[in-house]
N, C-alpha and C. Protein backbone atom coordinates (compact mmCIF):
# COMPACT_ATOMS: atom_id res chain seq x y z
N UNK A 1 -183.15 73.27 143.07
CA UNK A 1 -184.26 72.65 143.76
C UNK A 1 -185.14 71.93 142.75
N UNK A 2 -185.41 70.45 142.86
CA UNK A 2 -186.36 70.32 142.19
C UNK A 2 -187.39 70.64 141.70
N UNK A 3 -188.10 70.28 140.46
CA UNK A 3 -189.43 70.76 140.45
C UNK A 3 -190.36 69.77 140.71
N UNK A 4 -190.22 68.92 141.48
CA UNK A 4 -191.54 67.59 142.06
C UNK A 4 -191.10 67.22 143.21
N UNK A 5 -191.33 66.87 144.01
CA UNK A 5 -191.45 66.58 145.14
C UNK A 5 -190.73 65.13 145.35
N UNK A 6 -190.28 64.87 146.30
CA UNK A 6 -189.25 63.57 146.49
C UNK A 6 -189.96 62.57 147.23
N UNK A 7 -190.61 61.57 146.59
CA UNK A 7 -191.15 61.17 147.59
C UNK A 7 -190.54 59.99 148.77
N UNK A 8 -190.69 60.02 149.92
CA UNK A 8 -189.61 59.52 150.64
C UNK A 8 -190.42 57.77 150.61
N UNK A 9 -189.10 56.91 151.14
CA UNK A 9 -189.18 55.37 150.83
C UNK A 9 -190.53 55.43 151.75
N UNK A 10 -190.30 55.98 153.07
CA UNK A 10 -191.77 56.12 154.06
C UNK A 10 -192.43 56.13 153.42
N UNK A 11 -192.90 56.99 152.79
CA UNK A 11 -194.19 57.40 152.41
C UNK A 11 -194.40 55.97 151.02
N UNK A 12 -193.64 55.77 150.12
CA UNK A 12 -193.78 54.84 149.27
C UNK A 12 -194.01 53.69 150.25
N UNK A 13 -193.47 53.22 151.02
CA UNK A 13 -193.48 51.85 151.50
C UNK A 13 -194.67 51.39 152.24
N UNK A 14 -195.72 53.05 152.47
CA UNK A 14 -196.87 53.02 152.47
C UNK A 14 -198.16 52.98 151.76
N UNK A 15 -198.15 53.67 150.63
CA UNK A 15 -198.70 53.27 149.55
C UNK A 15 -198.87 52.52 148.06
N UNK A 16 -197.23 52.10 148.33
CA UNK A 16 -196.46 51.54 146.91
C UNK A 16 -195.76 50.57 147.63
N UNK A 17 -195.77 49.73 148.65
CA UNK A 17 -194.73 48.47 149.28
C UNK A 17 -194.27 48.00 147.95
N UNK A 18 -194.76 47.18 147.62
CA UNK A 18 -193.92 46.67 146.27
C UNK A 18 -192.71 47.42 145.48
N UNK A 19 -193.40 48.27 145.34
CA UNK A 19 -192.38 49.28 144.17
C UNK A 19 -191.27 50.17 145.48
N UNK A 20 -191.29 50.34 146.40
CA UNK A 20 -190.72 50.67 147.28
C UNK A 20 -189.69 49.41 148.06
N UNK A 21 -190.27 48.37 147.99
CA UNK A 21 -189.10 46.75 148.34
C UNK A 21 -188.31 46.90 146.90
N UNK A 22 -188.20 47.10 145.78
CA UNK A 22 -188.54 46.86 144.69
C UNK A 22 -187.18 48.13 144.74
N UNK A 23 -187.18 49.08 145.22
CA UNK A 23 -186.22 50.60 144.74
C UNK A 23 -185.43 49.76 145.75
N UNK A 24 -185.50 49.24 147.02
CA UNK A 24 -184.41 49.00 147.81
C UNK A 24 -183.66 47.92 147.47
N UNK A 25 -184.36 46.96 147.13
CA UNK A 25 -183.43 45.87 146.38
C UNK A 25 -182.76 46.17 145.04
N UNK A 26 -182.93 46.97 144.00
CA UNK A 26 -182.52 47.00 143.10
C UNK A 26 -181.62 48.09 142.75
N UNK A 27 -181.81 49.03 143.90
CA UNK A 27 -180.79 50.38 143.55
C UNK A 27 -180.42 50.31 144.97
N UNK A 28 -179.24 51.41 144.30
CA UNK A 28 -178.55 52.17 145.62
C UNK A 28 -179.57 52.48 147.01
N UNK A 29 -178.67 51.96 148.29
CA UNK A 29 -179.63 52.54 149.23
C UNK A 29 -178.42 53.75 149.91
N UNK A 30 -179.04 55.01 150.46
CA UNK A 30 -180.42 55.58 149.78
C UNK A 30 -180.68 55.82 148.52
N UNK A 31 -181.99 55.86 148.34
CA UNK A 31 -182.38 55.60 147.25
C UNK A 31 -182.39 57.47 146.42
N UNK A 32 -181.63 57.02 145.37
CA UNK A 32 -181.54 58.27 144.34
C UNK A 32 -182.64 59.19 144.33
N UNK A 33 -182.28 60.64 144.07
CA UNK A 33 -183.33 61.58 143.91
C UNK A 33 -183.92 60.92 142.36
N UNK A 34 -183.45 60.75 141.39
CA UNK A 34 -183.95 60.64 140.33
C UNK A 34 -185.31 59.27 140.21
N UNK A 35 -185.23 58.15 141.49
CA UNK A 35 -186.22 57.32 141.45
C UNK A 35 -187.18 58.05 142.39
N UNK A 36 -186.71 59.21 143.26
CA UNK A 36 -188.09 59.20 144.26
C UNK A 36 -188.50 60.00 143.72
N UNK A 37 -188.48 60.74 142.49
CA UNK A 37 -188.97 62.37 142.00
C UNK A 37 -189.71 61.27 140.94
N UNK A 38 -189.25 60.25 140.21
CA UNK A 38 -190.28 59.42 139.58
C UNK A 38 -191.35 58.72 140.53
N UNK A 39 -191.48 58.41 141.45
CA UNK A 39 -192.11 58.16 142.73
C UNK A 39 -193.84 58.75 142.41
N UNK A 40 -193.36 60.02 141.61
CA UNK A 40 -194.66 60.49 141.93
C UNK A 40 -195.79 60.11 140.88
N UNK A 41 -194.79 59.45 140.11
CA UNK A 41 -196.10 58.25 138.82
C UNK A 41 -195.56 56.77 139.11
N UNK A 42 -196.06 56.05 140.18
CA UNK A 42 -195.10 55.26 140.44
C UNK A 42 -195.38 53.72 139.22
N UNK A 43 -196.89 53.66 138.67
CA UNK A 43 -196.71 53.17 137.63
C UNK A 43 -195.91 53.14 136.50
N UNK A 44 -195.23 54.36 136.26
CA UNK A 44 -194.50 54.66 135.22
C UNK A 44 -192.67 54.40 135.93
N UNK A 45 -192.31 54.63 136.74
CA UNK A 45 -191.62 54.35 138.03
C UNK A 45 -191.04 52.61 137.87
N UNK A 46 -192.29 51.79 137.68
CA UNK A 46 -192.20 50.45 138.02
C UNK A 46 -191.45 50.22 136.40
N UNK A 47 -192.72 50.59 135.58
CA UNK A 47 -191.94 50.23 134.11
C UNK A 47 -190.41 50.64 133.72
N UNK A 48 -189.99 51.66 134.27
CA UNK A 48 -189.14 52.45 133.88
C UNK A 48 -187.80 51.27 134.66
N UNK A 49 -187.98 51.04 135.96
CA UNK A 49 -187.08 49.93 136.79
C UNK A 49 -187.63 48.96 136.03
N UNK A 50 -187.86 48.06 135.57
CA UNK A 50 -187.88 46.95 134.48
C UNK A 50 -187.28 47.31 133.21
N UNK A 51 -187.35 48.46 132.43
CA UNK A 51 -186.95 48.72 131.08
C UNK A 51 -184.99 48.90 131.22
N UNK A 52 -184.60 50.09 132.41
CA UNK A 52 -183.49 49.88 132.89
C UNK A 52 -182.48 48.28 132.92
N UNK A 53 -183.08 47.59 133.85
CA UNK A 53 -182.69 46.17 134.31
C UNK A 53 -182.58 45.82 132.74
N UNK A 54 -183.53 45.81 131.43
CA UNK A 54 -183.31 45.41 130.47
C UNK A 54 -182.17 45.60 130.25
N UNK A 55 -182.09 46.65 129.78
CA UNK A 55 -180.58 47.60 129.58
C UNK A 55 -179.65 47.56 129.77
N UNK A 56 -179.51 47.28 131.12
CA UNK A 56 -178.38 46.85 131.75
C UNK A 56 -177.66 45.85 131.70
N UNK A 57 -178.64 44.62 131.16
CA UNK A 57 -178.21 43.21 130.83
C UNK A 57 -177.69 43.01 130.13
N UNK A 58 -177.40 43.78 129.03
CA UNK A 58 -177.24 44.26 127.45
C UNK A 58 -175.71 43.05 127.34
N UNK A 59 -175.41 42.60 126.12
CA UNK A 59 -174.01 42.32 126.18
C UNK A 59 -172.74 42.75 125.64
N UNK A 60 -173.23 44.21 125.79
CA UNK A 60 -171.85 45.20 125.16
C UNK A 60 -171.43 45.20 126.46
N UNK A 61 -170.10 45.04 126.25
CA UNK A 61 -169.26 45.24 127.31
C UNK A 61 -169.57 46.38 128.36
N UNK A 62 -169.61 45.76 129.40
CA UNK A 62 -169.98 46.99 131.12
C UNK A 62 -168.79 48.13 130.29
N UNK A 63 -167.21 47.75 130.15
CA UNK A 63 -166.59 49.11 130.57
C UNK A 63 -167.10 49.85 129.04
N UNK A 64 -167.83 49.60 127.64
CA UNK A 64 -168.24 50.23 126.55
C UNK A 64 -169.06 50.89 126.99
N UNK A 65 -170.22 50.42 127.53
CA UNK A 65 -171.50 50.65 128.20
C UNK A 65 -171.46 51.90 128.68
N UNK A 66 -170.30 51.68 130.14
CA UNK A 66 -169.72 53.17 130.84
C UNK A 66 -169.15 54.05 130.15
N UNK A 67 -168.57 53.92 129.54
CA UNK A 67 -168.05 55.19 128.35
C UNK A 67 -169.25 55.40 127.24
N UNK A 68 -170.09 54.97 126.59
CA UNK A 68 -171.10 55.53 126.29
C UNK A 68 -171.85 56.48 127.14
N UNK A 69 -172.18 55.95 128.28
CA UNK A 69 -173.17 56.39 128.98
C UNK A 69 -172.09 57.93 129.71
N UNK A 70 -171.15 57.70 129.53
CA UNK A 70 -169.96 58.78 130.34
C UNK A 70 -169.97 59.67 129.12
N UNK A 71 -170.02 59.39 128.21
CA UNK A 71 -170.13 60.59 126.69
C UNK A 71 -171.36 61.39 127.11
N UNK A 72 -172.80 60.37 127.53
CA UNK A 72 -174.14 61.18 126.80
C UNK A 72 -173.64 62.53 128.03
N UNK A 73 -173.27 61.53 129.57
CA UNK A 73 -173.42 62.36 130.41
C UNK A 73 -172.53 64.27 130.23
N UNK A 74 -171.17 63.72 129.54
CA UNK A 74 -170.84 65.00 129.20
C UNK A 74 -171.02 65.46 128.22
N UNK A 75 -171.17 65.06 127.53
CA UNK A 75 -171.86 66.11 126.09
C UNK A 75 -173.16 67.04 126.49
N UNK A 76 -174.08 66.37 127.29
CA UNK A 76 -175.50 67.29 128.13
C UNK A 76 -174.94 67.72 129.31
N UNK A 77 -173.74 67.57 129.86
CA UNK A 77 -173.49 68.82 130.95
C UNK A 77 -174.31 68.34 132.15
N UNK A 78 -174.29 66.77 132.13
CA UNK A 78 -175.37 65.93 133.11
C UNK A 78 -174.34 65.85 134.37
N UNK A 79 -174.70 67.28 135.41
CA UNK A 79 -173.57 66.29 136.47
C UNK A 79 -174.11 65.02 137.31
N UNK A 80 -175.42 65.31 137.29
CA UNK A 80 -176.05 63.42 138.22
C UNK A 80 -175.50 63.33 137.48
N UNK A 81 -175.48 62.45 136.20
CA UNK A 81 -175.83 61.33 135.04
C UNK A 81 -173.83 61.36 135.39
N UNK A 82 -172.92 61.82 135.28
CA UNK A 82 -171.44 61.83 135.28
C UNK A 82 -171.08 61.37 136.43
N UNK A 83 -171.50 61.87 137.91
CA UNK A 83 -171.53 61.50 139.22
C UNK A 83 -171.73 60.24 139.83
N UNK A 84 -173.03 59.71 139.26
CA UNK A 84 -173.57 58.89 139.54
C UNK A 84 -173.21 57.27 138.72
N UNK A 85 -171.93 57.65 137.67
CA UNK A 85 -171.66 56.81 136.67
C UNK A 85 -170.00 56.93 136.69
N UNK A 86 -169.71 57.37 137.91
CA UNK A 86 -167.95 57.84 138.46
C UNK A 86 -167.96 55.95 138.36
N UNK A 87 -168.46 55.76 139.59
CA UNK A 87 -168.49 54.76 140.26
C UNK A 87 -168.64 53.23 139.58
N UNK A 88 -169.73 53.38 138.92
CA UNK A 88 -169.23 52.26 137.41
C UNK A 88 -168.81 52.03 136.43
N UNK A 89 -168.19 52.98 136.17
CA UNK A 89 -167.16 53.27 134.89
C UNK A 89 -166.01 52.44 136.11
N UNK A 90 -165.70 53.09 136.81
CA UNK A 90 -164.10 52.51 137.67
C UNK A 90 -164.53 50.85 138.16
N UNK A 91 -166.19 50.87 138.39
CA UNK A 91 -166.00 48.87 138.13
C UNK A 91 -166.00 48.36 137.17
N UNK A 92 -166.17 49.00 135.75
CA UNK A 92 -166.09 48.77 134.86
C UNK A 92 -164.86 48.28 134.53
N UNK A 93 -163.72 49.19 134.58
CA UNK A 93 -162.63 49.05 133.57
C UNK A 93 -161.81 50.05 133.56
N UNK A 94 -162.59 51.33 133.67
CA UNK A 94 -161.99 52.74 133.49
C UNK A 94 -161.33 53.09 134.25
N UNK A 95 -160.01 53.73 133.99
CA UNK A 95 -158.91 54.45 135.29
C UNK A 95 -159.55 55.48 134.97
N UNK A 96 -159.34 56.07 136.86
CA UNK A 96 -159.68 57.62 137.06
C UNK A 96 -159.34 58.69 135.75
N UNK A 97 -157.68 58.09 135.57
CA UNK A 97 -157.85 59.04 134.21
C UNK A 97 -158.47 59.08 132.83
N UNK A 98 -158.93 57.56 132.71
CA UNK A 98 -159.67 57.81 131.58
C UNK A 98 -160.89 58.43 131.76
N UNK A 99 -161.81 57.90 132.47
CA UNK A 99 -163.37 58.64 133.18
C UNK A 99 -163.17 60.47 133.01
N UNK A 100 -161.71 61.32 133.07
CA UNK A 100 -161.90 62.19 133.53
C UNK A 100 -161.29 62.73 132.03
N UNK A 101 -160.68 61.95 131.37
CA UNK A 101 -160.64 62.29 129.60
C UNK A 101 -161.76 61.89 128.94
N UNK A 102 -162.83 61.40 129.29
CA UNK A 102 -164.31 60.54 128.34
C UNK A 102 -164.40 62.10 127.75
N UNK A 103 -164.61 63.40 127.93
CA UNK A 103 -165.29 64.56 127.79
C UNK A 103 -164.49 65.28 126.11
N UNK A 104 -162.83 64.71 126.12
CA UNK A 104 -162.20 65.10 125.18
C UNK A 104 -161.67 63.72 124.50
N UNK A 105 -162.32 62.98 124.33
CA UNK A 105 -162.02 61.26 123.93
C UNK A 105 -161.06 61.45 122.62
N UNK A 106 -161.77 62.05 121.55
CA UNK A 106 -161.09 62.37 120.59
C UNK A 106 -159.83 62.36 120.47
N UNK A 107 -159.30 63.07 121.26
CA UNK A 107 -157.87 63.73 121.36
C UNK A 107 -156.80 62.90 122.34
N UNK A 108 -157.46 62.06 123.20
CA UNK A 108 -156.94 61.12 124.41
C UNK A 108 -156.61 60.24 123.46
N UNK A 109 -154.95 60.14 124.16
CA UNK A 109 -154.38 58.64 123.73
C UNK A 109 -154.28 57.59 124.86
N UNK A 110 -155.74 57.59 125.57
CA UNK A 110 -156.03 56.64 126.63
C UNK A 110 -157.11 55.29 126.59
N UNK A 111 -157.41 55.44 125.50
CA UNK A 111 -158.47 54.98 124.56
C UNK A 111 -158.21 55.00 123.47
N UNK A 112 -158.63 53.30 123.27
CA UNK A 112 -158.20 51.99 122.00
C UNK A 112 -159.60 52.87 120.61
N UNK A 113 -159.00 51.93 119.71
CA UNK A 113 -160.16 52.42 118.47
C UNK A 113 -161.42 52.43 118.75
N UNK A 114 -161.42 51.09 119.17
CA UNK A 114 -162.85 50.70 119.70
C UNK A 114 -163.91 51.41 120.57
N UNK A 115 -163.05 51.76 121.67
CA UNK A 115 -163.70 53.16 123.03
C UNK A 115 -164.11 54.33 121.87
N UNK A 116 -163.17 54.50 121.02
CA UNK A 116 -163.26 56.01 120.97
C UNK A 116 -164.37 55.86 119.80
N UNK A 117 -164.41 54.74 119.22
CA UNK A 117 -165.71 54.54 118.17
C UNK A 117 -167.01 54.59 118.85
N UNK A 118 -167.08 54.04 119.92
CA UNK A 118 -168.39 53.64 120.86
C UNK A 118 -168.49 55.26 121.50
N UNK A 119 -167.82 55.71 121.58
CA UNK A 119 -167.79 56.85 122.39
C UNK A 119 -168.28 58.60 121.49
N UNK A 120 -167.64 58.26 120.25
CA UNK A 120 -168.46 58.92 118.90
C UNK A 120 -169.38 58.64 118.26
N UNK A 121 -169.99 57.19 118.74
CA UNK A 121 -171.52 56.60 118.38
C UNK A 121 -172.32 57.81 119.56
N UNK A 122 -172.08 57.72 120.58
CA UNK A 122 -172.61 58.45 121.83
C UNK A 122 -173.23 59.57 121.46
N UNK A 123 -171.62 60.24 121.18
CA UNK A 123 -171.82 61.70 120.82
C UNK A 123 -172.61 62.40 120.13
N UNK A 124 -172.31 61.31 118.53
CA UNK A 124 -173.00 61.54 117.45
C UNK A 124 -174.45 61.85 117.73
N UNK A 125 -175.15 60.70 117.98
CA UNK A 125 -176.53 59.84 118.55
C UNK A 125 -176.95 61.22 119.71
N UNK A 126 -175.92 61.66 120.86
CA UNK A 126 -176.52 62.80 121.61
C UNK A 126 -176.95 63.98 120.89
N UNK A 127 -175.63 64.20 120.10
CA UNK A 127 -175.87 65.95 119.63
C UNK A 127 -176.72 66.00 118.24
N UNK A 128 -176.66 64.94 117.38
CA UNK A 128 -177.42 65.13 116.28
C UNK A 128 -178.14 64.39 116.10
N UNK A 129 -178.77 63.27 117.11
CA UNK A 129 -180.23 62.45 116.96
C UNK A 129 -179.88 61.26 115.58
N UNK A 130 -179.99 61.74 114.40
CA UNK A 130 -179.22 60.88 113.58
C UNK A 130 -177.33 60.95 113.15
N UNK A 131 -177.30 59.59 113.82
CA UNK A 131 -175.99 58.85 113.21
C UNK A 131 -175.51 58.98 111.92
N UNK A 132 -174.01 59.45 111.59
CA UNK A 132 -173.77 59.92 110.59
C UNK A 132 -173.19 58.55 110.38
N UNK A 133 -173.43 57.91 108.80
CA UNK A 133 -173.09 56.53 108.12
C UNK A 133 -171.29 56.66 108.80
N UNK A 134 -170.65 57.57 108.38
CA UNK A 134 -169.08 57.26 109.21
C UNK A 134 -168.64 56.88 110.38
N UNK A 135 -169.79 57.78 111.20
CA UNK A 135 -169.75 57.46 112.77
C UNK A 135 -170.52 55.40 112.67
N UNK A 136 -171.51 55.32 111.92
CA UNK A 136 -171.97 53.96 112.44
C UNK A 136 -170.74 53.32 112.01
N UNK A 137 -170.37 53.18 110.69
CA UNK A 137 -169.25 52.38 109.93
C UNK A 137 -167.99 52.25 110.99
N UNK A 138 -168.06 53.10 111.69
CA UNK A 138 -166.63 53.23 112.43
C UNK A 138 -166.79 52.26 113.69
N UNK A 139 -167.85 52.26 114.31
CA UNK A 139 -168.01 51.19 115.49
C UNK A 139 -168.79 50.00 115.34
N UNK A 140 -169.17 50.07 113.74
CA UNK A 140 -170.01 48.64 113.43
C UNK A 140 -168.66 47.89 112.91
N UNK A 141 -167.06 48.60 113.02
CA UNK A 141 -166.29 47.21 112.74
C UNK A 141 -166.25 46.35 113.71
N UNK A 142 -166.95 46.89 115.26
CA UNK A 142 -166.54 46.40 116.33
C UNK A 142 -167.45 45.38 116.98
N UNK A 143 -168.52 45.94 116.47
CA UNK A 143 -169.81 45.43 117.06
C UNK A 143 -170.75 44.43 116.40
N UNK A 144 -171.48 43.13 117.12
CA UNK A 144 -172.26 42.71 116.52
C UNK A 144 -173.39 42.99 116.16
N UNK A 145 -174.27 43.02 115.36
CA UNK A 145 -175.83 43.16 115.54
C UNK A 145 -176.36 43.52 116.73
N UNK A 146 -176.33 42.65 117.48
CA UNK A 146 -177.05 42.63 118.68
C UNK A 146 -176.26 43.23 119.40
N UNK A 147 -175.40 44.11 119.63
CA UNK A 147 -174.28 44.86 120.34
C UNK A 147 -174.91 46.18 119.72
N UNK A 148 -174.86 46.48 118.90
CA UNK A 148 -174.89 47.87 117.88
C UNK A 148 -176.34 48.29 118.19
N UNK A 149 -177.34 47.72 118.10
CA UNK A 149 -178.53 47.82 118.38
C UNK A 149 -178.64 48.25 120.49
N UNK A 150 -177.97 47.42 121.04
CA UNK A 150 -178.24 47.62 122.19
C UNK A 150 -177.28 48.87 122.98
N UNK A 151 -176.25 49.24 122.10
CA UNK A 151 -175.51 50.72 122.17
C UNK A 151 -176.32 51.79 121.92
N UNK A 152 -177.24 51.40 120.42
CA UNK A 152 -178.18 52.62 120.61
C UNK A 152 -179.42 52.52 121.90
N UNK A 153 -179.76 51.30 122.31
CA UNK A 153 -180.83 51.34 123.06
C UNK A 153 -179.74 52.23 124.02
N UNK A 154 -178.99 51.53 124.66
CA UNK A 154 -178.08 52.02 125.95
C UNK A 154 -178.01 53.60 125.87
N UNK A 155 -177.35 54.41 124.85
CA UNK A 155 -177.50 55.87 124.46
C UNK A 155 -178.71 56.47 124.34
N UNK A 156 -180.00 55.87 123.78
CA UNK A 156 -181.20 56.10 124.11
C UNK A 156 -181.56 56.88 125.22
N UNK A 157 -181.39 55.21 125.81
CA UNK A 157 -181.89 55.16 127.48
C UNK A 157 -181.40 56.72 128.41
N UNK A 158 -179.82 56.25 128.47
CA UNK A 158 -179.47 57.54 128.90
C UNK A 158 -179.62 58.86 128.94
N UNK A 159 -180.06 59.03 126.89
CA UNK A 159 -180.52 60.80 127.24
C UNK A 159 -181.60 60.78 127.57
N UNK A 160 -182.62 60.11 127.65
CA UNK A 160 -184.00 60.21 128.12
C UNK A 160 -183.60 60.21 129.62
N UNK A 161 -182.75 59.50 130.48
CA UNK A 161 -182.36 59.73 131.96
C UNK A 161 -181.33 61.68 131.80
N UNK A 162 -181.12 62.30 131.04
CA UNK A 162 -180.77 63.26 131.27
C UNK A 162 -181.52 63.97 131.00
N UNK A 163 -182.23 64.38 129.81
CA UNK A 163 -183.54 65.07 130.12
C UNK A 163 -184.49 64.73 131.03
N UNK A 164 -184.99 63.50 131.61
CA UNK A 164 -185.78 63.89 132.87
C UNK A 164 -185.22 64.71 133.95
N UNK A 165 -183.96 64.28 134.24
CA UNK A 165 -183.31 65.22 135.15
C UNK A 165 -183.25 66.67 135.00
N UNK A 166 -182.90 67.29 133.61
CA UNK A 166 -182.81 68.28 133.26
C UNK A 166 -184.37 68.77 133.47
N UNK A 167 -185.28 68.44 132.86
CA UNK A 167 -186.64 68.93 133.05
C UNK A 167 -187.43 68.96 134.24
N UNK A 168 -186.75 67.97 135.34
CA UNK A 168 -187.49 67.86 136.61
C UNK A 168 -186.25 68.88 137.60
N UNK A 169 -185.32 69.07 137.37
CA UNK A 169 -184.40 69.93 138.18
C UNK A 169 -183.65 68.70 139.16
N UNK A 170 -183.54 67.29 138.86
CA UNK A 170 -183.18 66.57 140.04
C UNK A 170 -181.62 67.11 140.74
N UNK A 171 -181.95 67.26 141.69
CA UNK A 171 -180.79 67.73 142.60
C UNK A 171 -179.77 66.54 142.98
N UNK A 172 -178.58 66.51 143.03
CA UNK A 172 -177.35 65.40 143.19
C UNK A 172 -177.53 65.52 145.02
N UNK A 173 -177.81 64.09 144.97
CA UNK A 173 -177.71 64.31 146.90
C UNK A 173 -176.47 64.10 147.82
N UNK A 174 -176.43 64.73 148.46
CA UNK A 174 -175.40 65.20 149.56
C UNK A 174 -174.70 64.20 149.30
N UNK A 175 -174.04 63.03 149.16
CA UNK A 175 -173.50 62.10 149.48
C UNK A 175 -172.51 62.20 148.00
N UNK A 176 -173.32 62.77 147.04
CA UNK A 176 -172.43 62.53 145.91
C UNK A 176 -171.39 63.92 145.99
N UNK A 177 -172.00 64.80 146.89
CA UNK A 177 -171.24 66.10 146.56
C UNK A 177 -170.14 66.45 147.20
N UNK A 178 -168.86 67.02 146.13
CA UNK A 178 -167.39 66.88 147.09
C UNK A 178 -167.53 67.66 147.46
């Protein structure tokens, strides 16, 4: 059960119209527990849907992107953050079976140098905060400047989306659950 309250599009579309047109155009409808439990600072809410959209624009490749973001999610034991990233990893690029090897990448011979470099940038960057010079060296053969930089923003981004979840209790809604 969460620990904040969900606030429903109703109730936003009453005191927040903007930022409530704003969750329906830009995300999934219905709209995720993880935007309506932010709902309840919706200033911080608005920034947070602008900083995302940044992010997203990024020009590391969508299917890199998804396997980064598919590392942070299993390395933190994020089932939203894995659930909720099934679905664009497979528009990405990713076969079911790779999405369901991201967790043991290492060892998968389903994934090129490159994945599995971007995918140990992830790891690295999740479990020990600083990047070990081997781990960067290993996916800066791949990456440009402006790629390498926006992998860490992208890995950033993400564990800060798994610790809010983790710290707010966000619950996976019915729709995602088999």
């Amino acid at each position: 059960m969460a620990r904040v309250r969900y606030v429903p599009n109703s109730e936003l579309a009453e005191t927040q119209a903007a930022l409530n047109g704003r969750l329906l155009e830009e995300r999934k409808v219905p709209t995720g527990n993880i935007f309506l439990a932010l709902a309840n600072a919706p200033a911080i809410l608005n920034d947070f849907l602008t900083y995302a959209n940044a992010v997203r624009a990024a020009d590391i490749s969508p299917k890199l992107r998804e396997m980064a973001i598919l590392t942070v999610g299993y390395c933190t034991d994020s089932e939203y953050e894995i659930v909720h990233h099934h679905s664009h990893g497979l528009k990405a690029g990713l076969t079911e079976e790779q999405f369901h090897a991201i967790r043991h990448f290492e060892t998968s011979d389903l994934f090129n140098e490159e994945e599995k470099a971007v995918m140990a940038f992830a790891k690295d960057s999740t479990l020990n905060v600083d990047v070990s010079d081997e781990v960067w060296n290993d996916v800066a053969k791949f990456l440009s400047e402006k790629q390498l930089v926006e992998l860490a923003i992208n890995v950033a981004w993400y564990n800060s989306g798994v610790r809010l979840m983790g710290a707010l209790k966000i619950d996976l809604e019915d729709s995602y659950k088999k």
